[in-house]
Protein backbone atom coordinates (compact mmCIF):
# COMPACT_ATOMS: atom_id res chain seq x y z
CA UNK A 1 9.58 6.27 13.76
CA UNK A 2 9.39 6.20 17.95
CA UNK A 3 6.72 7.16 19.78
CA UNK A 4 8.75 9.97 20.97
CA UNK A 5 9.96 10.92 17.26
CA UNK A 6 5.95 11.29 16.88
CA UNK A 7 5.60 13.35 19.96
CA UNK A 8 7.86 16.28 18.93
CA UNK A 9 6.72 19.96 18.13
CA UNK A 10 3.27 19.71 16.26
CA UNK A 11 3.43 21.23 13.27
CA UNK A 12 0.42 23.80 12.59
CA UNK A 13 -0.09 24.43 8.82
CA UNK A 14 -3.69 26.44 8.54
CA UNK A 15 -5.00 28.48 5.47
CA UNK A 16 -4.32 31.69 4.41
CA UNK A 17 -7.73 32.69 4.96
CA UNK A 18 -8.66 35.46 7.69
CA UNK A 19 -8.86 32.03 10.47
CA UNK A 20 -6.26 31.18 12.56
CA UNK A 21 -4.89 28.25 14.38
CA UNK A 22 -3.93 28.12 17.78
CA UNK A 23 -1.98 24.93 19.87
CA UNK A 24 -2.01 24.17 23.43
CA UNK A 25 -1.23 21.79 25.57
CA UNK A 26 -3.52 18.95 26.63
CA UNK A 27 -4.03 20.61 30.19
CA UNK A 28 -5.01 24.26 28.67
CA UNK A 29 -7.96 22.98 27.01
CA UNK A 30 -10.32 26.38 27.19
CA UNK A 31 -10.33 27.85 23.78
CA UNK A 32 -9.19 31.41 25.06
CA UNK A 33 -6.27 30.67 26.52
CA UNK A 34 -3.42 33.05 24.62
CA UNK A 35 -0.16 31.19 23.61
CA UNK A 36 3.21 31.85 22.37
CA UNK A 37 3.64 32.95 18.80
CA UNK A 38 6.21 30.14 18.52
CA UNK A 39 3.74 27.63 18.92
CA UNK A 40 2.00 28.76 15.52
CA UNK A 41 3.67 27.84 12.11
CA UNK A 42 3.77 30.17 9.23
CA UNK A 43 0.54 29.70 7.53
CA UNK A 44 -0.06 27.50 4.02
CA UNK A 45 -2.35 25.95 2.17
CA UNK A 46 -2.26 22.44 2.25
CA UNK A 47 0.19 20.72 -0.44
CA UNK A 48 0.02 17.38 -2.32
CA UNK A 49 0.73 14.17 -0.23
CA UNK A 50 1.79 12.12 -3.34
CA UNK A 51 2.87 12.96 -6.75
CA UNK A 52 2.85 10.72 -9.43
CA UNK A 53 3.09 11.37 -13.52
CA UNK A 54 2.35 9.72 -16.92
CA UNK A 55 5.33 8.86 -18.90
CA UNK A 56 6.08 11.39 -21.38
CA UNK A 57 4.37 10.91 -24.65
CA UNK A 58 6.20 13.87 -26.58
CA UNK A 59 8.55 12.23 -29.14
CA UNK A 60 11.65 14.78 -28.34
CA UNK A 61 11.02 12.71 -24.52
CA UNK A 62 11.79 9.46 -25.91
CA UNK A 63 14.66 7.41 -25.29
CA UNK A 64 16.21 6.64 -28.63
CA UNK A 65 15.32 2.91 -28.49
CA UNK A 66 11.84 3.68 -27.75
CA UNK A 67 11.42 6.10 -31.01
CA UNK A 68 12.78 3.62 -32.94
CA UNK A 69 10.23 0.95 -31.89
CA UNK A 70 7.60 3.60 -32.55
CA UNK A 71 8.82 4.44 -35.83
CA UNK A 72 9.20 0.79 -36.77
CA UNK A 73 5.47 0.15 -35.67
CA UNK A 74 3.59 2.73 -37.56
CA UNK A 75 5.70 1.36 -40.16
CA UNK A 76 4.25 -1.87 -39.83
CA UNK A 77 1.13 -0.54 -39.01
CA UNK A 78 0.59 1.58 -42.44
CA UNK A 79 2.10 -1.28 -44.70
CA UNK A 80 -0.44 -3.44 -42.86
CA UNK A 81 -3.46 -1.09 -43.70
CA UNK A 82 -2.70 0.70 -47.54
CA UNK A 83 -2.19 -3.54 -47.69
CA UNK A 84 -5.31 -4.53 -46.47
CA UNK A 85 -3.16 -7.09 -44.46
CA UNK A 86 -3.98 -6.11 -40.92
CA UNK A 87 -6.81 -8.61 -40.68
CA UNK A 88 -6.87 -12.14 -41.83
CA UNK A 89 -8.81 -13.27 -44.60
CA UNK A 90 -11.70 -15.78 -43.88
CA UNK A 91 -10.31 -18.47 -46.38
CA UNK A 92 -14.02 -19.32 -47.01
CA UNK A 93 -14.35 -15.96 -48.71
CA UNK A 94 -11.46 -16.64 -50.50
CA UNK A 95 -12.73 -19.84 -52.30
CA UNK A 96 -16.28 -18.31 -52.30
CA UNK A 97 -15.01 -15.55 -55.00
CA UNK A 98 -13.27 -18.66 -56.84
CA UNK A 99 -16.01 -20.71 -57.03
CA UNK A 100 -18.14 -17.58 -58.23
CA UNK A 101 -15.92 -17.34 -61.08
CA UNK A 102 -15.13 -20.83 -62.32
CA UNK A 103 -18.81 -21.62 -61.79
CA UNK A 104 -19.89 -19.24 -63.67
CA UNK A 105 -22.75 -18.22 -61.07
CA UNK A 106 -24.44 -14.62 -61.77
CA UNK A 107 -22.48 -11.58 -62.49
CA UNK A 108 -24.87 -9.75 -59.63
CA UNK A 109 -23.31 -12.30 -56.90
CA UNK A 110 -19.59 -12.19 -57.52
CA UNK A 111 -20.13 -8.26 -58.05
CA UNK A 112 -21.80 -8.22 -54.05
CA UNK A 113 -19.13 -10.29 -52.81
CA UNK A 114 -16.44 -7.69 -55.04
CA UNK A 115 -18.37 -5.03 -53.03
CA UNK A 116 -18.19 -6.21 -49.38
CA UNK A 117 -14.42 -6.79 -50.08
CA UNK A 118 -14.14 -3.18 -51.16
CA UNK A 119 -16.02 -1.77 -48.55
CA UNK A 120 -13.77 -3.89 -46.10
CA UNK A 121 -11.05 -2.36 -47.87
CA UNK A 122 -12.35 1.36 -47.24
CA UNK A 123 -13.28 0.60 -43.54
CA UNK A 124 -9.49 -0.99 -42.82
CA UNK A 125 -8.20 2.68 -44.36
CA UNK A 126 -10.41 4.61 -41.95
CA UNK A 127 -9.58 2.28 -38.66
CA UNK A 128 -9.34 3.82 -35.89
CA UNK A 129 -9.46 2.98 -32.03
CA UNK A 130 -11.10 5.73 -29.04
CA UNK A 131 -11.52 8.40 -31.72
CA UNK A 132 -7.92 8.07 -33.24
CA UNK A 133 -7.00 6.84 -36.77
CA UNK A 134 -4.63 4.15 -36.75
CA UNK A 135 -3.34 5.27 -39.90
CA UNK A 136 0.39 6.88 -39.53
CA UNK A 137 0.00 9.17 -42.49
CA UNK A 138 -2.93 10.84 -41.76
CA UNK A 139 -0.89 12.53 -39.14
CA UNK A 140 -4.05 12.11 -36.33
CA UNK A 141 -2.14 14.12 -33.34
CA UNK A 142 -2.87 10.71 -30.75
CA UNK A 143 -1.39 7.97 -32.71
CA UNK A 144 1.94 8.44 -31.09
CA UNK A 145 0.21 8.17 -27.58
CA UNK A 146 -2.21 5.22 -28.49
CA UNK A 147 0.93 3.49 -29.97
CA UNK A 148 2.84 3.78 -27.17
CA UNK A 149 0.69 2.32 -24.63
CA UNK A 150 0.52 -1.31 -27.05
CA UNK A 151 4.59 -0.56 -26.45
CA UNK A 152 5.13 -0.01 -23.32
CA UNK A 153 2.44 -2.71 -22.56
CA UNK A 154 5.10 -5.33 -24.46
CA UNK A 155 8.45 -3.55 -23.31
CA UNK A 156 8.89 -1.73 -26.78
CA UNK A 157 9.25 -5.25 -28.66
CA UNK A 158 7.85 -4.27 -31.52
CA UNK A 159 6.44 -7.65 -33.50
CA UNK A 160 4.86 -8.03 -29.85
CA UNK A 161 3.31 -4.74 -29.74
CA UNK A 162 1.71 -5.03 -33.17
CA UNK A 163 0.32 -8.39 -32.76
CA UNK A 164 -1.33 -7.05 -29.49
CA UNK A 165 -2.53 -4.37 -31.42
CA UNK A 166 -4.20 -6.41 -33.92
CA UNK A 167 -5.11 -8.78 -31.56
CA UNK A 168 -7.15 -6.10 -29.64
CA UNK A 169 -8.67 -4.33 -32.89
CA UNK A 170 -10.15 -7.91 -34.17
CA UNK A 171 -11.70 -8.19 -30.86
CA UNK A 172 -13.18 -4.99 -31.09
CA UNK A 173 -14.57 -5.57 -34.37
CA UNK A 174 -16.07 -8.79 -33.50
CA UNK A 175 -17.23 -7.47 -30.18
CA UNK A 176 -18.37 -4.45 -31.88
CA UNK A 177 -17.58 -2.50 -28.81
CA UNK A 178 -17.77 0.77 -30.74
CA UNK A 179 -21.57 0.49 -30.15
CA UNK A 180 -21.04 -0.57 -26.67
CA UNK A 181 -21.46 3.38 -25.60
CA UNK A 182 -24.85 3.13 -26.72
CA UNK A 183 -26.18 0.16 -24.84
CA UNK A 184 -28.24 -0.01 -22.12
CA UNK A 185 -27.39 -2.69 -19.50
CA UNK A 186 -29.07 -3.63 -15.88
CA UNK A 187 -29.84 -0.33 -13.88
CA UNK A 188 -28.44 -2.56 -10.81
CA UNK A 189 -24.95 -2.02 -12.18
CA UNK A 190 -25.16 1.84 -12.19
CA UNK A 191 -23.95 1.48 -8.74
CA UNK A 192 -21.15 -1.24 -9.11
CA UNK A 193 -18.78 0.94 -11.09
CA UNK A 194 -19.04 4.58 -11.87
CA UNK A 195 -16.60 8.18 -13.23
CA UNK A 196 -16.34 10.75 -10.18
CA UNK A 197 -14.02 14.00 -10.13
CA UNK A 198 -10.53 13.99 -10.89
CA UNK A 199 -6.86 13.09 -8.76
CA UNK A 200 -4.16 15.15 -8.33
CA UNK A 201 -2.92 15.18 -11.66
CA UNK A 202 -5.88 14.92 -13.32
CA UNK A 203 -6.88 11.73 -14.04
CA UNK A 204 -10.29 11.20 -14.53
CA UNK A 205 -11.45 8.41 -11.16
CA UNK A 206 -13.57 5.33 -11.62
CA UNK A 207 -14.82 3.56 -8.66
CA UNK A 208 -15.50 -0.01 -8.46
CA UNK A 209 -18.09 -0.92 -5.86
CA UNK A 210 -17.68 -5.10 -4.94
CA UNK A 211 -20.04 -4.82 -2.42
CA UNK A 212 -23.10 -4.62 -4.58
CA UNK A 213 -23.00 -8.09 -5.26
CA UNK A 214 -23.00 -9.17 -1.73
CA UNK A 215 -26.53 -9.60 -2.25
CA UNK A 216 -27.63 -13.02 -3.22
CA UNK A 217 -30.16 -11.91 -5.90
CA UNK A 218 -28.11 -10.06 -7.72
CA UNK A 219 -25.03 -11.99 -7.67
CA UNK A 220 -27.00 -14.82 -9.25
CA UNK A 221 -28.57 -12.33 -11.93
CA UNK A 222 -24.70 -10.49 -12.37
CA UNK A 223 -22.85 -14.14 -12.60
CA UNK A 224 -25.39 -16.72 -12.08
CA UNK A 225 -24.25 -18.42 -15.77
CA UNK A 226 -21.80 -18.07 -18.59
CA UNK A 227 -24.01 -15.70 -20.94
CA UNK A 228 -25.18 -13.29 -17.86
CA UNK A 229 -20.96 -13.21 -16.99
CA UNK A 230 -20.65 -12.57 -21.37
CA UNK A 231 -23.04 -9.61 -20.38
CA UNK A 232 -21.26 -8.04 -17.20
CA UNK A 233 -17.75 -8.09 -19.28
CA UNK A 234 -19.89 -5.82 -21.66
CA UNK A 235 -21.30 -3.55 -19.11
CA UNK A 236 -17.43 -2.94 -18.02
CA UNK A 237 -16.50 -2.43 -21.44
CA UNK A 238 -18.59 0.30 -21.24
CA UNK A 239 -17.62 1.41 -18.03
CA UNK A 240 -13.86 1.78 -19.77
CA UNK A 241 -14.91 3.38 -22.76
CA UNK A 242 -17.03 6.17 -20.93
CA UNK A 243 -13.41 6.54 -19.22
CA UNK A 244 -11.62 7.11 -22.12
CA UNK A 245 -14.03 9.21 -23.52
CA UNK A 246 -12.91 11.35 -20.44
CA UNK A 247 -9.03 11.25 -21.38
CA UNK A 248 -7.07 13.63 -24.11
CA UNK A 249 -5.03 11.01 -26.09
CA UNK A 250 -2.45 13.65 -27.33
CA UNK A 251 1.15 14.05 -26.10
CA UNK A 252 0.98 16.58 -22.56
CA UNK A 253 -2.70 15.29 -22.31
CA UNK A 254 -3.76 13.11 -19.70
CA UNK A 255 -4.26 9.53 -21.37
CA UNK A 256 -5.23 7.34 -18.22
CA UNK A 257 -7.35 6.66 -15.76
CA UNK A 258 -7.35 6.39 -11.72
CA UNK A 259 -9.12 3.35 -10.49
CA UNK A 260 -10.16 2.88 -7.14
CA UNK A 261 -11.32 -0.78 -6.44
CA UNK A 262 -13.62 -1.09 -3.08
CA UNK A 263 -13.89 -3.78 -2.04
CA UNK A 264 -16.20 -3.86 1.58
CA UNK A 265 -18.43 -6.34 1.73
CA UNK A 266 -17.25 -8.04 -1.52
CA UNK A 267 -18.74 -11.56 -2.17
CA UNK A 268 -15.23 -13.53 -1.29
CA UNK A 269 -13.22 -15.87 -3.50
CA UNK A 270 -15.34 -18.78 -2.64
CA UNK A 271 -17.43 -17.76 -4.90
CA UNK A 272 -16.66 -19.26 -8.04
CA UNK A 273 -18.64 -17.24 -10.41
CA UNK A 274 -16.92 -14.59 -9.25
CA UNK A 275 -13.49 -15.33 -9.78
CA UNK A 276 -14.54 -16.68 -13.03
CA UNK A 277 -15.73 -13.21 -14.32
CA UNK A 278 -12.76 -11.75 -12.31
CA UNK A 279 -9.84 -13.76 -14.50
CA UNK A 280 -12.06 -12.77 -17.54
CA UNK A 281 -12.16 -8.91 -16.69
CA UNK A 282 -8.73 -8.85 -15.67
CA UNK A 283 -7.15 -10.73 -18.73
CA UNK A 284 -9.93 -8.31 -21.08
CA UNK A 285 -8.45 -5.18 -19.76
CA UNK A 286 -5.04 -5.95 -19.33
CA UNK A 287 -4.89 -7.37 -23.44
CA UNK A 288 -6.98 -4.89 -24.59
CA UNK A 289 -6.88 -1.43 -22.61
CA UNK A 290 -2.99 -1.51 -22.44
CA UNK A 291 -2.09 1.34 -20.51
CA UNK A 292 -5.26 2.91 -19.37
CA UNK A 293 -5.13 2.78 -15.83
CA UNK A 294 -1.89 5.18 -13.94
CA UNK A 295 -3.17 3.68 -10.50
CA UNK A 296 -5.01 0.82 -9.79
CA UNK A 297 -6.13 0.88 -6.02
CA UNK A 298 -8.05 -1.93 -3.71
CA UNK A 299 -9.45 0.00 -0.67
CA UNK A 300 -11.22 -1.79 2.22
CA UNK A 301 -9.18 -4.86 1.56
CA UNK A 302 -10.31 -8.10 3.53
CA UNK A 303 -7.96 -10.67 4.47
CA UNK A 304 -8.92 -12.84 1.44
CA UNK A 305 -7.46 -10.37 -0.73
CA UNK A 306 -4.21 -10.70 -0.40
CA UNK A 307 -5.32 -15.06 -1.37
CA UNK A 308 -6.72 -13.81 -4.40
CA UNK A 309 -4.84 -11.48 -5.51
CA UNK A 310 -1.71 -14.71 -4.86
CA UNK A 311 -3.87 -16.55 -7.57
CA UNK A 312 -3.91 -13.17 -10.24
CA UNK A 313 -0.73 -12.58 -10.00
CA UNK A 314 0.99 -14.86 -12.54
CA UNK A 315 -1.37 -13.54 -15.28
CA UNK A 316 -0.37 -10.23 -15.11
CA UNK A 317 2.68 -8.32 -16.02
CA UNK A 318 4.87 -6.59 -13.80
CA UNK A 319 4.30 -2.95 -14.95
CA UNK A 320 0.57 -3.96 -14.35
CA UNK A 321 1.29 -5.06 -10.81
CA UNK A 322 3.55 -2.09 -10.33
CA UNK A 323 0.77 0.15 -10.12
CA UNK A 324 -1.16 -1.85 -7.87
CA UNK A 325 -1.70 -0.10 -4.34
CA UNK A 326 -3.59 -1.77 -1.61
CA UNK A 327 -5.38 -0.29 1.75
CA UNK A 328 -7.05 -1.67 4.77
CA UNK A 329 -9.89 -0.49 6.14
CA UNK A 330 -8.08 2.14 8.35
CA UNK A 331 -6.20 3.46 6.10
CA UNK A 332 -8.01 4.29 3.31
CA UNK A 333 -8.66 7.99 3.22
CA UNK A 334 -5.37 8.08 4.33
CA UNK A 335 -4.49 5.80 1.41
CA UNK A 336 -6.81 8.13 -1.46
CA UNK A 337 -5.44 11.50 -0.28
CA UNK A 338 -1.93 10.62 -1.73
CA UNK A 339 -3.50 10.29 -4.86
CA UNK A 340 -6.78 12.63 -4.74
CA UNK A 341 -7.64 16.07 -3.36
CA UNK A 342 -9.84 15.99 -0.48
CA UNK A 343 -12.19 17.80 -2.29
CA UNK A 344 -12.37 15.18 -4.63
CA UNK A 345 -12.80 12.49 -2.26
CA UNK A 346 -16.68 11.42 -1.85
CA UNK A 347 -17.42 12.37 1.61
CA UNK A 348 -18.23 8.01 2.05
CA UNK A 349 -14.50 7.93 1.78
CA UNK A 350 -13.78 10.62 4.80
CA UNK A 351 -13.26 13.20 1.88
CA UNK A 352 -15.57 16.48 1.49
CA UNK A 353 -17.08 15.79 -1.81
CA UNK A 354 -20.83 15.56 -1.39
CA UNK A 355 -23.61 15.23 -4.51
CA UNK A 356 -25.34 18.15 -5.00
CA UNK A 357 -23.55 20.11 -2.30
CA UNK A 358 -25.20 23.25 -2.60
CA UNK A 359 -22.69 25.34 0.13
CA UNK A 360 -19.43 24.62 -1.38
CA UNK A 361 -20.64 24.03 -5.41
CA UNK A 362 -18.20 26.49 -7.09
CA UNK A 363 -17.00 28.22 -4.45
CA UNK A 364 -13.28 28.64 -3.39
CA UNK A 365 -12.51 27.51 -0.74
CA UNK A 366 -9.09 26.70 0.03
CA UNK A 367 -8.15 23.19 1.85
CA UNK A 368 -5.74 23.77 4.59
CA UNK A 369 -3.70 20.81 7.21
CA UNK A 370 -2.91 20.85 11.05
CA UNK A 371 -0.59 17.77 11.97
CA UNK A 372 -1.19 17.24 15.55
CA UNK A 373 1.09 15.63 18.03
CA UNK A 374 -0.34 13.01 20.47
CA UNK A 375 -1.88 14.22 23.58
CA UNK A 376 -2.13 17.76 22.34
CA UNK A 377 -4.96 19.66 21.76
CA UNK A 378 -5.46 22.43 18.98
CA UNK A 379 -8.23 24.86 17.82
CA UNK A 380 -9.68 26.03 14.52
CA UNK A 381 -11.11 29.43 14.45
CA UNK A 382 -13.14 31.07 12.07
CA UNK A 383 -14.04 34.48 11.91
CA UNK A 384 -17.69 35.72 11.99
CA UNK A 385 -17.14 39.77 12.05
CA UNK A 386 -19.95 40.55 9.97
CA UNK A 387 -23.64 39.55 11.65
CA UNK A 388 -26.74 37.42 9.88
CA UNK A 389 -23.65 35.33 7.81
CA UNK A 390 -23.88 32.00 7.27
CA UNK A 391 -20.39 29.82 8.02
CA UNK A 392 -19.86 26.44 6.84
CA UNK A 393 -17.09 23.86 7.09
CA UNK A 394 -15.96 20.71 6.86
CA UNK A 395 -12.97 18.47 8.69
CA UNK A 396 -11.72 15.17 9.15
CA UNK A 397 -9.30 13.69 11.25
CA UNK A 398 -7.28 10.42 9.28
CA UNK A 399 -7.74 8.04 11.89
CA UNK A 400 -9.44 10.13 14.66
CA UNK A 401 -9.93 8.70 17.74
CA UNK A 402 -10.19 12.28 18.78
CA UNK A 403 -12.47 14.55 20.74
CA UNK A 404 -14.35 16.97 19.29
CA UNK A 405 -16.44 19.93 19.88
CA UNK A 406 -17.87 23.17 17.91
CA UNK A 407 -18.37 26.71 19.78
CA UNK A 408 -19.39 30.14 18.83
CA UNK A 409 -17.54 32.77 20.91
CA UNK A 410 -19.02 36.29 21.05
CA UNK A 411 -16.36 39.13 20.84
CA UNK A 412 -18.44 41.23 23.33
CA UNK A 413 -17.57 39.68 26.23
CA UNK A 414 -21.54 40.61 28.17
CA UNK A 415 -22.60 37.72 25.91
CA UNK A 416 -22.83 33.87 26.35
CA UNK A 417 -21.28 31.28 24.16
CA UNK A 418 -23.24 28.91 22.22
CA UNK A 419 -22.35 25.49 22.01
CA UNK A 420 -22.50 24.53 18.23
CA UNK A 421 -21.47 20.69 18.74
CA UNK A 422 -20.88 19.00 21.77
CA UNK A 423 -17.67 17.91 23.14
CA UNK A 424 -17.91 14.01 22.11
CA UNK A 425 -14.79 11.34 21.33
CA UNK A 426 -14.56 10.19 17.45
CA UNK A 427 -14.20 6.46 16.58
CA UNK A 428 -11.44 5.75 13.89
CA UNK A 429 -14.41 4.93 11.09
CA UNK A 430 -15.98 8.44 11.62
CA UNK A 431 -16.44 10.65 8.32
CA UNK A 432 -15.90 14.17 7.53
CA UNK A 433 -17.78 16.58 9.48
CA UNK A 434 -19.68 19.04 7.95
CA UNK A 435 -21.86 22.09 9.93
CA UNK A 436 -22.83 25.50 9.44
CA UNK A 437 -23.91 28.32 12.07
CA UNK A 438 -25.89 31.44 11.36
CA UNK A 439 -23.98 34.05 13.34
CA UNK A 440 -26.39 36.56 15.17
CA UNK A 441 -23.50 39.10 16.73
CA UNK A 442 -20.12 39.40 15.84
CA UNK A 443 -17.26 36.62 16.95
CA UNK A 444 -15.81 33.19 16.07
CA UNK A 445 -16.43 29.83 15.49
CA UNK A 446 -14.18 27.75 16.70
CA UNK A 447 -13.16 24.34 16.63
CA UNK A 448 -11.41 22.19 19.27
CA UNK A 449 -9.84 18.92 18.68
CA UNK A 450 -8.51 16.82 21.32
CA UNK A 451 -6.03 14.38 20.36
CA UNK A 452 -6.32 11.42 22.72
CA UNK A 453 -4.27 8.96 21.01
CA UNK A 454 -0.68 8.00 21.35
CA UNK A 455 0.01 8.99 17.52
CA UNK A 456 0.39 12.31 16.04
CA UNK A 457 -2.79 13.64 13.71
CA UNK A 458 -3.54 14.91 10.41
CA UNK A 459 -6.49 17.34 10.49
CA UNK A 460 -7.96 18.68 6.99
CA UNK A 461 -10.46 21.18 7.20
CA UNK A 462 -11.89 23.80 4.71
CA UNK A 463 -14.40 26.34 5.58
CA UNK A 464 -16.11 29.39 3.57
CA UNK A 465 -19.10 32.42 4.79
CA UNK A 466 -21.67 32.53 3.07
CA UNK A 467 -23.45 36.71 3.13
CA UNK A 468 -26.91 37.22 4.30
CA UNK A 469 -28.68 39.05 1.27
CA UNK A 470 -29.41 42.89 1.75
């Protein structure tokens, strides 16, 4: 697109809340200057920047090759259980029970060793993996959807599909990550990876902080030697499985999760430890959490990424790396809003989600979008009619490099207007803004942003009154 493309009419899209949006031109900067009608767009919430779905798991949405590899593994798959074939036989236990028996050793031992093998017997019947049994006839309603993702993980080869399957329930068994929910691991690594709100179709989100290892001290204690590296690939198992525990594996549910990756002031690939645990988390997820993640994305990424990720890529598949998105440091809330509401966004990521926001918790309050064309400069107002409210909002510019400033406006025109925020210029790295303003006669609060850049503007703002008890 040309710089002049970018420079056409600006396109005002504001909420259809009682507020209003008004565009100028750079030179009519006061904020109550009148303009054309023309120059204001028909009014709508904003819409979704990015759309993006899970694969159908219903069986009517199948192709016809695909429900006949899914057919032809829960065949496989219940032979292999009612068999008690699904897991290899130590060969020691084997000749243990035949030694018993020639040997004529007590009746007590050979009946203990009888009764382990039966109770391995009744344990292979009940299998199950993230709260769904893994036997077909039982009819459990997410055995389609777990099946498909070993599938789809092995391009519906089905011999492939079931070995990874039994591949990945052996190492759950011997891992006993079933028990891994109930663990309790370094309190350092609360921080390093953690579930917060949902995207747009949602997906339940998992951030992965890199930067918490930065620190010498704690890289040594996260990586330092093979057995505390054993112990960080058991903290992420966790970190999965409190995912999934998140997800609805049943067809029309949503079976996967969103994974943002940040990785600002991540230890860099020099680090050997590090990429040692980083091969081993990457090869334990991709062979055993087939189909768990719909997005994977790397914000903040350093130069030394795009190295690393060079050295990765031959041990993963392609439908792993096709849901790989990366993000420089510029882009990145412009990067996470294709994917996540605003809302949703944590307010470190230029979104408006906030812990323990107490003035927008459960309220509604509709997001709405201004694009702004370079050199322009457009106003927000908000209505205060009704005196002693409280008004709150929040905005962000992608990119800013803007100026910005807050005002209240009286409507009697005898009165003075209060400067909320001073007129000041925004750096691109700024976050979202968030004020309030106790109105003490009726008028407006209004918002002026100055685009001083040679590129048109996305503005997201949301704001909501909050009434003065009786």
């Amino acid at each position: 697109m040309t710089a002049q493309e970018e420079t056409q009419n600006v396109e005002v899209v504001a909420s259809p809340q009682e507020g209003k949006v008004v565009d100028v031109e750079e030179e009519k900067v006061e904020t109550n200057e009148s303009v054309d009608d023309e120059s204001t767009k028909p009014i709508k919430a904003v819409e979704k920047c990015s759309s993006y779905k899970e694969e159908s798991n219903f069986l009517s949405d199948l192709k016809e090759f695909e429900k006949k590899a899914l057919v032809e593994l829960k065949s496989k798959l219940e032979e292999a259980i009612l068999g008690n074939t699904l897991f290899e036989k130590k060969q020691e236990e084997t000749k243990k029970v035949e030694a018993l028996t020639e040997g004529g050793e007590e009746c007590e031992k050979e009946e203990n060793v009888e009764e382990e093998k039966r109770v391995e017997e009744e344990e292979e019947n009940d299998l199950s993996i993230w709260g769904v049994s893994l036997l077909p006839s039982k009819g459990d309603e997410g055995i389609d959807v777990v099946l498909l993702k070993f599938l789809r993980a092995r391009e519906f080869k089905v011999n492939d599909s079931f070995e990874m399957l039994k591949k990945t329930l052996k190492w759950r068994k011997e891992m006993k990550i079933d028990s891994v929910l109930d663990e309790v691991f370094d309190s350092d690594l609360a921080s390093a990876a953690y579930m917060n709100g949902v995207d747009r179709e949602g997906h339940p989100v998992c951030y992965n902080i890199y930067g918490v290892f930065d620190g010498e001290e704690i890289y040594q204690k996260t990586f330092g030697n093979e057995e505390k590296r054993s112990e960080f690939l058991r903290w992420r198992c966790q970190v999965m499985e409190k995912g999934i525990q998140k997800l609805n594996l049943k067809p029309g549910g949503v079976s996967s999760l969103l994974q943002i990756n940040d990785l600002k002031n991540s230890p860099g690939p020099s680090k050997k430890d590090l990429r040692i645990a980083t091969n081993q988390t990457v090869s334990m997820l991709q062979d055993n959490y087939p189909e768990m993640m719909a997005k994977n994305i790397f914000i903040n990424a350093p130069f030394w990424y795009y190295a690393l990720n060079a050295l990765l890529s031959p041990f993963l598949t392609q439908r792993t790396k096709s849901k790989f998105v990366v993000a420089r440091p510029a882009k990145v809330t412009e990067t996470l809003i294709k994917y996540i509401p605003i809302e949703e966004i944590p307010v470190n990521y230029g979104g408006f989600k906030r812990e323990n926001d107490s003035e927008f918790f459960g309220q509604e309050a509709s997001v709405s979008e201004l694009i702004l064309k370079a050199g322009s400069t457009a106003t927000i107002e908000i209505p205060a009619l009704e005196v002693g409210n409280t008004l709150s909002w929040d905005l962000t510019v992608l990119g800013w490099e803007v100026s910005y400033k807050e005002e209240f406006v009286p409507n009697d025109e005898g009165s003075y207007t209060v400067i909320v925020t001073k007129g000041k210029k925004i750096g691109s790295q700024e976050g979202a803004i968030r004020n309030s303003f106790k109105n003490n006669e009726a008028g407006k609060v209004i918002l002026t942003i100055n685009n001083t850049s040679n590129k048109k503007k996305r503005v997201l703002y949301r704001y909501m009154t909050n009434k003065s008890s009786p």
